[in-house]
N, C-alpha and C. Protein backbone atom coordinates (compact mmCIF):
# COMPACT_ATOMS: atom_id res chain seq x y z
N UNK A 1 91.82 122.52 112.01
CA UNK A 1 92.72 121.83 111.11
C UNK A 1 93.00 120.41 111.60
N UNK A 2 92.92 120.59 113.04
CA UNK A 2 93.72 118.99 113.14
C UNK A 2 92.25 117.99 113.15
N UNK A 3 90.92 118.44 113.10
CA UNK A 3 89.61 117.72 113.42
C UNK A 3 89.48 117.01 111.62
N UNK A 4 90.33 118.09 110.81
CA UNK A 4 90.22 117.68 109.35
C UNK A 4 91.42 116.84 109.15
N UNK A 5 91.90 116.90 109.70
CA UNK A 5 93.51 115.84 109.72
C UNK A 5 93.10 114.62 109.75
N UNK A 6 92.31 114.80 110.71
CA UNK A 6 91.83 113.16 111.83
C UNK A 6 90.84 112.83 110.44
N UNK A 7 89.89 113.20 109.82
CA UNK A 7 89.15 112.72 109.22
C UNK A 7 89.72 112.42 108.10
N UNK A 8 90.84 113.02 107.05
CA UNK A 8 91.51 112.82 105.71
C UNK A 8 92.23 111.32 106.39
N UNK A 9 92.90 111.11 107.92
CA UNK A 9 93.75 110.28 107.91
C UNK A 9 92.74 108.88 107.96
N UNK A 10 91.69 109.14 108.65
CA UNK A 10 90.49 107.99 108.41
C UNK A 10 90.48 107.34 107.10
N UNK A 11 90.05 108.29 106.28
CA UNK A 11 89.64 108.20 105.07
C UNK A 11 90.69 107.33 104.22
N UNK A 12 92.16 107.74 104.65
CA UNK A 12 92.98 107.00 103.61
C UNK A 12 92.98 105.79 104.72
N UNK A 13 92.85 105.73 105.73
CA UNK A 13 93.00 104.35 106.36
C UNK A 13 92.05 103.17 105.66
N UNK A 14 90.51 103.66 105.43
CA UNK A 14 89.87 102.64 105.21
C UNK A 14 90.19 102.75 104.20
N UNK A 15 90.33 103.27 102.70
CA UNK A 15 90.82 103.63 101.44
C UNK A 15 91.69 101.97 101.26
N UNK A 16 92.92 101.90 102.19
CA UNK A 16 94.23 101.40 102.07
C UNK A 16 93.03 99.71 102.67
N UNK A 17 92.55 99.85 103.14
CA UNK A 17 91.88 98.49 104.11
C UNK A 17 91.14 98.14 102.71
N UNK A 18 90.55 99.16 102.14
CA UNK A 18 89.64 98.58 100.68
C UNK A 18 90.22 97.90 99.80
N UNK A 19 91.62 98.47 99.36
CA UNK A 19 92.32 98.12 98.15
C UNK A 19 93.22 96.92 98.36
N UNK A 20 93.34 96.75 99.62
CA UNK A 20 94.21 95.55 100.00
C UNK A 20 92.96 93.97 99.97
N UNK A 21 91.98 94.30 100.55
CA UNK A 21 90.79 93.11 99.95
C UNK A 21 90.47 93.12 98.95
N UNK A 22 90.56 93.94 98.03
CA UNK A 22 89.67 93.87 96.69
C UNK A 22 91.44 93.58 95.75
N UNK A 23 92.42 93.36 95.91
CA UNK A 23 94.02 92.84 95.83
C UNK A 23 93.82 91.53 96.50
N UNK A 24 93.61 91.22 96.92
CA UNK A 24 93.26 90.12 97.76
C UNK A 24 92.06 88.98 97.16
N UNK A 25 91.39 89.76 96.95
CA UNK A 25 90.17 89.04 95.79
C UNK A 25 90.49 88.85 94.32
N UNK A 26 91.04 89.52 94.21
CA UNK A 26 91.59 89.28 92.46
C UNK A 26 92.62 88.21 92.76
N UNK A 27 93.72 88.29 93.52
CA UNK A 27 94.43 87.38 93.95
C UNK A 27 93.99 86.28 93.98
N UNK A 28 92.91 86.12 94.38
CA UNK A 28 92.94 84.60 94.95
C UNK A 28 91.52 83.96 94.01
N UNK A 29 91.09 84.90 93.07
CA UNK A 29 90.26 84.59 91.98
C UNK A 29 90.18 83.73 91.10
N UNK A 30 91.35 83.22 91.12
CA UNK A 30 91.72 81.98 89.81
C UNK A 30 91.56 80.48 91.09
N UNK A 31 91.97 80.36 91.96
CA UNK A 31 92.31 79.97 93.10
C UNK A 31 91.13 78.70 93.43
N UNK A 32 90.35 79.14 93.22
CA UNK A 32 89.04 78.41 93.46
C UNK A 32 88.60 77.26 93.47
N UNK A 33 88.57 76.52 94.64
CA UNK A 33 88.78 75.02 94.71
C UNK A 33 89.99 74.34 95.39
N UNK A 34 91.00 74.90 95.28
CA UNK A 34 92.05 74.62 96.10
C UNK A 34 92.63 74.86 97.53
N UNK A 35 93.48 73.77 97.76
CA UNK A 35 93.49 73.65 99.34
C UNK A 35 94.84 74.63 100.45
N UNK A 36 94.62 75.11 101.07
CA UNK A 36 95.12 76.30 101.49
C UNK A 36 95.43 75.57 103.04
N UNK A 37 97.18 76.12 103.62
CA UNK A 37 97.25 76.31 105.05
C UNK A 37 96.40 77.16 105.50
N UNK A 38 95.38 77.01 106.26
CA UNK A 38 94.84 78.36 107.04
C UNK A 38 94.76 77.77 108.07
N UNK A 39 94.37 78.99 109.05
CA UNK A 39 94.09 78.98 110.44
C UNK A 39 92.10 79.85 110.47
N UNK A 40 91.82 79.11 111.53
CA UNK A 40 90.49 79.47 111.91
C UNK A 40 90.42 80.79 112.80
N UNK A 41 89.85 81.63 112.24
CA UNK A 41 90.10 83.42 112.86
C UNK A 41 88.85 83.94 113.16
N UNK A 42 87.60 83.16 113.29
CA UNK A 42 85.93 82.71 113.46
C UNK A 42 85.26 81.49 113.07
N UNK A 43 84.21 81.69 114.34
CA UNK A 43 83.24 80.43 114.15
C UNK A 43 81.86 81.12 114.36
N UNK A 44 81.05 80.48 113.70
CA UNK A 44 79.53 80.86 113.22
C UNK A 44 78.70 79.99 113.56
N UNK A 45 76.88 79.60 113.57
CA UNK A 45 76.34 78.69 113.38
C UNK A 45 76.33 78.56 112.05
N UNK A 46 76.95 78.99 111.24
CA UNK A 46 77.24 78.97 109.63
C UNK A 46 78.23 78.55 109.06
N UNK A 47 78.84 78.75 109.60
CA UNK A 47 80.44 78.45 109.10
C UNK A 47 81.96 78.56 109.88
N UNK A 48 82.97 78.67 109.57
CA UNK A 48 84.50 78.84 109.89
C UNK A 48 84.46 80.10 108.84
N UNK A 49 85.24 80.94 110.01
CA UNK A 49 85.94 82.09 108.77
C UNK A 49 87.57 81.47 109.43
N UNK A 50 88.50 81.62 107.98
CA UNK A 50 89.58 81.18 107.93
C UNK A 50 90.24 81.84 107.32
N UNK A 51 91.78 82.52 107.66
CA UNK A 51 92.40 82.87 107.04
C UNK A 51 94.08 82.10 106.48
N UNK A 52 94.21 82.07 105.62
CA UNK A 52 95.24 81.71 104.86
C UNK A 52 96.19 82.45 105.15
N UNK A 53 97.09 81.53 105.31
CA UNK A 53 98.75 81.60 106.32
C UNK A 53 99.55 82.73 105.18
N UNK A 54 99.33 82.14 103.85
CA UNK A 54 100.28 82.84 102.77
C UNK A 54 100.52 84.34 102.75
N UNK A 55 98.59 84.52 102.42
CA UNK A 55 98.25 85.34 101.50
C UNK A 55 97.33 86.47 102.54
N UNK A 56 97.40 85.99 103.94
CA UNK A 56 96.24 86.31 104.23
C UNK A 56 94.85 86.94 104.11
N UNK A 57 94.59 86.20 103.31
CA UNK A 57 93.54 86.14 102.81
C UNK A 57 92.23 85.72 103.47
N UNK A 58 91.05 86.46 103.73
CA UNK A 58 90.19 85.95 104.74
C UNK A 58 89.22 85.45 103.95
N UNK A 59 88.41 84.22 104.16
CA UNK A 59 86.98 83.68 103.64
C UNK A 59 86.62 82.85 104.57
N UNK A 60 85.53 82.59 104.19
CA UNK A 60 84.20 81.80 104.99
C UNK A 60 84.13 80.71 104.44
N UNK A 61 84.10 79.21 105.33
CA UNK A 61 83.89 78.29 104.69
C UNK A 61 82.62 77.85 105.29
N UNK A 62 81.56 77.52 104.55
CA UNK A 62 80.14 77.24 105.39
C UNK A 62 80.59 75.93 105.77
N UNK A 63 79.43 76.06 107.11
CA UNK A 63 79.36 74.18 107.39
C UNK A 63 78.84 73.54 106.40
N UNK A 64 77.65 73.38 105.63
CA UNK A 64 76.87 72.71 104.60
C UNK A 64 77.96 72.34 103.80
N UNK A 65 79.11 72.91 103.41
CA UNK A 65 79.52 72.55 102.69
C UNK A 65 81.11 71.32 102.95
N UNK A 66 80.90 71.55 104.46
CA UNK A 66 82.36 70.46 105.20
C UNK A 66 81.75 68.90 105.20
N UNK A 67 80.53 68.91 105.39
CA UNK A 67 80.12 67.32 104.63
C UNK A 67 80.50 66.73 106.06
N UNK A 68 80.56 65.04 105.70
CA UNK A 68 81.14 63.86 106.68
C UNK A 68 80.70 64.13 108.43
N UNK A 69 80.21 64.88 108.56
CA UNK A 69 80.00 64.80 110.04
C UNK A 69 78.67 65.71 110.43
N UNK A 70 78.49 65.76 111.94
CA UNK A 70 77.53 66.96 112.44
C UNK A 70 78.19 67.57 113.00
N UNK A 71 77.91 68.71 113.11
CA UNK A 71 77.93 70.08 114.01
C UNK A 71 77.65 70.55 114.76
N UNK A 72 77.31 70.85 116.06
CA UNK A 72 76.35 71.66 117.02
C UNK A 72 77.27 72.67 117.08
N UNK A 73 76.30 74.27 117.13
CA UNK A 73 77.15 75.14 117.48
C UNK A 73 76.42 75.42 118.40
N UNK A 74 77.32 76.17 119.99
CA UNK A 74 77.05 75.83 120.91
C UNK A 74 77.86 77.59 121.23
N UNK A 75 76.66 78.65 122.46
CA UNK A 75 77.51 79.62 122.59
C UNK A 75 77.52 79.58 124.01
């Protein structure tokens, strides 16, 4: 019983982790184009992942698309 506990309580864990991004995506769906407090929560040879102070809300901003300068990513 408790090996089935552990697995139902999994299940609603990621369940609750799903519905809060895909709430999160509808949220911020209209949004598009506009400029956001965030903080940097990853770095890539691709991009910044950033999350937004508000809403926390996580996305990826590519480099290609930050313009005005170069980049080296460096590990």
């Amino acid at each position: 019983m408790c090996l089935e506990a552990s697995e139902q309580e999994g299940k609603a864990v990621s369940a609750e982790r799903d519905s809060i991004k895909y709430k999160l995506v509808e949220y911020m769906g209209n949004k598009v184009g506009q400029t956001f407090d965030a903080v940097i929560s990853g770095v890539t040879d691709w991009g910044l992942y950033v999350e937004d102070k508000e809403s926390s809300a996580e996305g990826l901003v590519r480099i290609r698309t930050i313009g005005d300068d170069f980049y080296n990513y460096m590990l």
